[in-house]
N, C-alpha and C. Protein backbone atom coordinates (compact mmCIF):
# COMPACT_ATOMS: atom_id res chain seq x y z
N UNK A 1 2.14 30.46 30.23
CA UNK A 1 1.70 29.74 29.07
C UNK A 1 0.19 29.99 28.91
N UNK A 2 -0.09 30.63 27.59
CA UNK A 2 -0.88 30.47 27.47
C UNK A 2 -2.14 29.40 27.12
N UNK A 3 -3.63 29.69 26.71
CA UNK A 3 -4.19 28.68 26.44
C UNK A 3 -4.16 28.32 24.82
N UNK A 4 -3.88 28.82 23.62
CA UNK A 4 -3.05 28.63 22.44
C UNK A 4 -2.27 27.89 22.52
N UNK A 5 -1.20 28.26 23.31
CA UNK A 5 -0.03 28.04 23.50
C UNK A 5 -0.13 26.43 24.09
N UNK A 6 -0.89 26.16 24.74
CA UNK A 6 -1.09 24.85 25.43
C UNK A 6 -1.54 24.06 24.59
N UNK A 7 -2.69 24.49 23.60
CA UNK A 7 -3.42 23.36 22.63
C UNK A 7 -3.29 23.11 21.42
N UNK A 8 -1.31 23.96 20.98
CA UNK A 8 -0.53 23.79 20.31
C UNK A 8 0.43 22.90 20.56
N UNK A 9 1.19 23.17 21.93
CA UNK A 9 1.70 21.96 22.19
C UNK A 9 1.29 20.41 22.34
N UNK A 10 -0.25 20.66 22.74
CA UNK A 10 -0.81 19.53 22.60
C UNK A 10 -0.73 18.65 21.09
N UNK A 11 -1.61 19.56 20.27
CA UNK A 11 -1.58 18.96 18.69
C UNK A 11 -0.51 18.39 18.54
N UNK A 12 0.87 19.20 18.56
CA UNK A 12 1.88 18.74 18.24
C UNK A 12 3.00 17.24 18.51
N UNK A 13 2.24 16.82 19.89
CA UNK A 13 2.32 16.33 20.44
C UNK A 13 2.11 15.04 19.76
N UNK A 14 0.62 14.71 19.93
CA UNK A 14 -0.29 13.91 19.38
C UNK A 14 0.35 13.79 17.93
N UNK A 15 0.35 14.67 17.31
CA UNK A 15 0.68 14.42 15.81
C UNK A 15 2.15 13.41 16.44
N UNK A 16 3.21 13.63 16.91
CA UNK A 16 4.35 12.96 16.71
C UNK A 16 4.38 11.56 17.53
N UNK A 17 3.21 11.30 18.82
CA UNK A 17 2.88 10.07 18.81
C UNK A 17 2.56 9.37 17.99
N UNK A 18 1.29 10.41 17.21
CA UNK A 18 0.81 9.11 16.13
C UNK A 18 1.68 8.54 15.26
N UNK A 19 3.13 9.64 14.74
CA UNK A 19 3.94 9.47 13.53
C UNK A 19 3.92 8.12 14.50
N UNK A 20 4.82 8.17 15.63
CA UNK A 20 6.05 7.69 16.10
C UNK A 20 5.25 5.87 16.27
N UNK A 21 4.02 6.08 16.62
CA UNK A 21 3.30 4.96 16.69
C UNK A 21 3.07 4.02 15.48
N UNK A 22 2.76 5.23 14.28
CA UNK A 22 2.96 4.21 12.81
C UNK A 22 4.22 3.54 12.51
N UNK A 23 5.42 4.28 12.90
CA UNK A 23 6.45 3.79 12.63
C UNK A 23 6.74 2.48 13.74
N UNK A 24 6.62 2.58 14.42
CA UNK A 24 6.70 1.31 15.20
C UNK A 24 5.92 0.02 14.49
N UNK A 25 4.58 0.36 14.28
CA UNK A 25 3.62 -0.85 13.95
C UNK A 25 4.30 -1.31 12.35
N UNK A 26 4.83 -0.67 11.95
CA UNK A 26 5.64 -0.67 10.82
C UNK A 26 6.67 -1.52 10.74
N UNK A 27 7.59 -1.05 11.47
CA UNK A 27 8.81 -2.14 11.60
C UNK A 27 8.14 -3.62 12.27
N UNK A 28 7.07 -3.45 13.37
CA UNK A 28 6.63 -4.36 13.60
C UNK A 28 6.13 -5.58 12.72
N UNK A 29 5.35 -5.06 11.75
CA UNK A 29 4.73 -5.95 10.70
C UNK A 29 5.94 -6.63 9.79
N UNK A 30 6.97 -5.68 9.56
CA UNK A 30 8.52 -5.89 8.80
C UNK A 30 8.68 -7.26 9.62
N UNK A 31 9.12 -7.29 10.64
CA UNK A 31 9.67 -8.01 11.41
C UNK A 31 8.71 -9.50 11.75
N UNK A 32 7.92 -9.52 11.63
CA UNK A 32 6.88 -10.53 11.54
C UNK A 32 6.46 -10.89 10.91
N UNK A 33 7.10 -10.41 9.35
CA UNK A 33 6.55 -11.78 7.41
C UNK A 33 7.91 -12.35 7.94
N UNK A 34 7.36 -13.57 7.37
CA UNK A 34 8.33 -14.99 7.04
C UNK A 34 9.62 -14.10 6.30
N UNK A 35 10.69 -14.89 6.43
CA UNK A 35 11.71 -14.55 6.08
C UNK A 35 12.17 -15.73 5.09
N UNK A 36 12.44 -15.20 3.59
CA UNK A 36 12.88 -16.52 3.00
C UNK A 36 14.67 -16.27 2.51
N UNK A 37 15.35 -17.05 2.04
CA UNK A 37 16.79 -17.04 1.82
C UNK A 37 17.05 -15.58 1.57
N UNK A 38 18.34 -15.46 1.73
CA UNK A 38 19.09 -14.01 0.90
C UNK A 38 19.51 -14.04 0.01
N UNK A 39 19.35 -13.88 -1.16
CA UNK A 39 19.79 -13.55 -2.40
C UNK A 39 20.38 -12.14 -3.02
N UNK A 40 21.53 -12.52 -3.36
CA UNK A 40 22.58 -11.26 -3.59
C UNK A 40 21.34 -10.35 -4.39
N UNK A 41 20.74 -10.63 -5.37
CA UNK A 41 20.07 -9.75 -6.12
C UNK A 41 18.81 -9.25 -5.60
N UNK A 42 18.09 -9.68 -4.63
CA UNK A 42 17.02 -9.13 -3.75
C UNK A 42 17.65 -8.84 -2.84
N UNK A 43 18.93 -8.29 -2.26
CA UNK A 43 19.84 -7.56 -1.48
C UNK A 43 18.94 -7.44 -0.01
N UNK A 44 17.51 -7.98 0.46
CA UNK A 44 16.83 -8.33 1.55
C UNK A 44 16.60 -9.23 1.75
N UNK A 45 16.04 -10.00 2.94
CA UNK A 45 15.67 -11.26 3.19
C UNK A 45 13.97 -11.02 3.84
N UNK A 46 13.42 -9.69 3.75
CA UNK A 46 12.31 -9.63 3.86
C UNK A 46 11.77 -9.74 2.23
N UNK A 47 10.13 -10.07 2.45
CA UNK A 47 9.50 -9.81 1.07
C UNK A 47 9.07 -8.65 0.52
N UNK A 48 9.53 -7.81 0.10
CA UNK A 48 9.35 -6.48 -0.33
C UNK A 48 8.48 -6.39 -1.83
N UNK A 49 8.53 -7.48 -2.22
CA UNK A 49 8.43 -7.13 -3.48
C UNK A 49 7.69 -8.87 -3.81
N UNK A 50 7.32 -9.84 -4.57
CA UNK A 50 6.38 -10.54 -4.56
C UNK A 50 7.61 -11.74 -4.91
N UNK A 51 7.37 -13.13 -3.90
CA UNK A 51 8.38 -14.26 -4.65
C UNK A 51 7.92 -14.14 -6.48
N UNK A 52 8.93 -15.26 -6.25
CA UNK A 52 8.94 -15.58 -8.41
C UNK A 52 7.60 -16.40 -8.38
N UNK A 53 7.49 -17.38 -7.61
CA UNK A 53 6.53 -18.11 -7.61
C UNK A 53 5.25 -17.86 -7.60
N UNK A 54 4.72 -16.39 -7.08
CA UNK A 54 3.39 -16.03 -7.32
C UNK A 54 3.40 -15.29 -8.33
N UNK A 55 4.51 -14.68 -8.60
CA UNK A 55 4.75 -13.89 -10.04
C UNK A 55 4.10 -15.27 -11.36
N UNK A 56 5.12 -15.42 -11.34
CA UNK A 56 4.74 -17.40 -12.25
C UNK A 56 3.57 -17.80 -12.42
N UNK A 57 2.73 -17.59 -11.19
CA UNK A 57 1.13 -18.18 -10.82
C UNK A 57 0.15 -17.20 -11.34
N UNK A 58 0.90 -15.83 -11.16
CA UNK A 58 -0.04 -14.57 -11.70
C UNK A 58 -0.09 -15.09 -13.09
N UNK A 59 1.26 -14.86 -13.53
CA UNK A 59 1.51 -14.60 -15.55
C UNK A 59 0.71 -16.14 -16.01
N UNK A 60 0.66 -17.34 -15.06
CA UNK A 60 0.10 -18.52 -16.13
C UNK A 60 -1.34 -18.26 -15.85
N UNK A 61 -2.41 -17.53 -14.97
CA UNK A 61 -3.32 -17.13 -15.12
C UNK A 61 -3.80 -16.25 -16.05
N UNK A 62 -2.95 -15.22 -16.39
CA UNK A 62 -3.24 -14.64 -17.36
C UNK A 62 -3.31 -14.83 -18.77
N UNK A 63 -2.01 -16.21 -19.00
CA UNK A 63 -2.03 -16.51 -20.29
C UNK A 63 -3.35 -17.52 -20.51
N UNK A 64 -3.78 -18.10 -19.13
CA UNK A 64 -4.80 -18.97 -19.66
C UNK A 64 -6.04 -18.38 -19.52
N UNK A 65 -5.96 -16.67 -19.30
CA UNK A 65 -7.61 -16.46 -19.59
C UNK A 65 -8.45 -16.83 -18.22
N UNK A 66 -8.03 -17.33 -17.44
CA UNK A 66 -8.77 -17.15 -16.17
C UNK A 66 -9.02 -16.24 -15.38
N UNK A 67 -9.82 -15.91 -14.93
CA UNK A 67 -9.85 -14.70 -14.08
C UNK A 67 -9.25 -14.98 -12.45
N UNK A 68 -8.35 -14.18 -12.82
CA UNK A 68 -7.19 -14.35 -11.68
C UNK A 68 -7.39 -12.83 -11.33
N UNK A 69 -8.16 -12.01 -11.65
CA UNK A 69 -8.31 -10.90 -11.26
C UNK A 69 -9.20 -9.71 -12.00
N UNK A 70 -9.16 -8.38 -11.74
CA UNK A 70 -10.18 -7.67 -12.01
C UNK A 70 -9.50 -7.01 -14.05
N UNK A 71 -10.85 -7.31 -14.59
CA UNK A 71 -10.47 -6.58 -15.98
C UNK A 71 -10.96 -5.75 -16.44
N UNK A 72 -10.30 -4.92 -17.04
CA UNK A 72 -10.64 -3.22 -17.80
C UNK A 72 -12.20 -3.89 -18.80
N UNK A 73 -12.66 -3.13 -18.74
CA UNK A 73 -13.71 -3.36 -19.99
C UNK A 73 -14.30 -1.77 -20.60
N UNK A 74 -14.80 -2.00 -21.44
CA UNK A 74 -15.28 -0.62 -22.53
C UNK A 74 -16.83 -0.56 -21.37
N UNK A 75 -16.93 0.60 -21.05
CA UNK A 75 -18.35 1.09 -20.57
C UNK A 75 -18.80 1.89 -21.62
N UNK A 76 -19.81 2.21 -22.03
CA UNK A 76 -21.04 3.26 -22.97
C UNK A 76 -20.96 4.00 -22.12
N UNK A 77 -21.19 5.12 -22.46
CA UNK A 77 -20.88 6.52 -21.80
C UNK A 77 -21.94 7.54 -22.78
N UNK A 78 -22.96 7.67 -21.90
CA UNK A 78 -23.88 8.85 -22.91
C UNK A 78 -23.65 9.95 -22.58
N UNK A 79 -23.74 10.83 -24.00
CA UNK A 79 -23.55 12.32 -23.56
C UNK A 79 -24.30 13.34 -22.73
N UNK A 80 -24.29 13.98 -22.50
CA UNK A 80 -25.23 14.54 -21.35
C UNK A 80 -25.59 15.95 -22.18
N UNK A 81 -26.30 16.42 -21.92
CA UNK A 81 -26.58 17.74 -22.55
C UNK A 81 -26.37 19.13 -21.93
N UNK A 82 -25.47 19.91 -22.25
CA UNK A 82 -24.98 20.89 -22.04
C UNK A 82 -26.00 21.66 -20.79
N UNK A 83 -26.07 22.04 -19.44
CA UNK A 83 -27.04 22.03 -18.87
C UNK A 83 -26.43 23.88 -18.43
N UNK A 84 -25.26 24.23 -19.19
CA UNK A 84 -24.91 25.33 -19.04
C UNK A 84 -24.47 26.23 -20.81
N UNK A 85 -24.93 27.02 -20.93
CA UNK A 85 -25.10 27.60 -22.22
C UNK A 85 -24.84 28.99 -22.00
């Protein structure tokens, strides 16, 4: 074996710990949110996707104009002058 050959197997290595390590901390975090009822139509009992209830809390913030979060606005934008001709 060469020395290539060695610090290829190495990389390779490393790369599939790290996969194998994300995937663990992964299911880990899965496995450790609160779990709320099962519902035939959210076909999980993890939260994948946001309850109704903060959904609800988002949309009545928005209808009332509060800043419940970040908003688009118009920036001015000056032209610059052609610095290539």
């Amino acid at each position: 074996m060469t020395i290539p050959d060695f610090l290829g197997y190495t990389l390779v290595t490393s790369l599939l710990a790290g996969f194998l390590w994300a995937l663990v901390d992964l299911l880990v975090k899965i496995h450790r949110q609160p779990r709320r009822p099962l519902s035939v139509l959210r076909l999980t009992s993890y939260p994948f996707v946001p309850d109704d209830e903060l959904l609800a809390q988002a949309r009545e913030v928005e209808s009332t104009g509060g800043t419940g979060g970040l908003r688009l606005s118009p920036v001015p934008v000056k032209a610059r002058k052609q610095a290539y001709r």
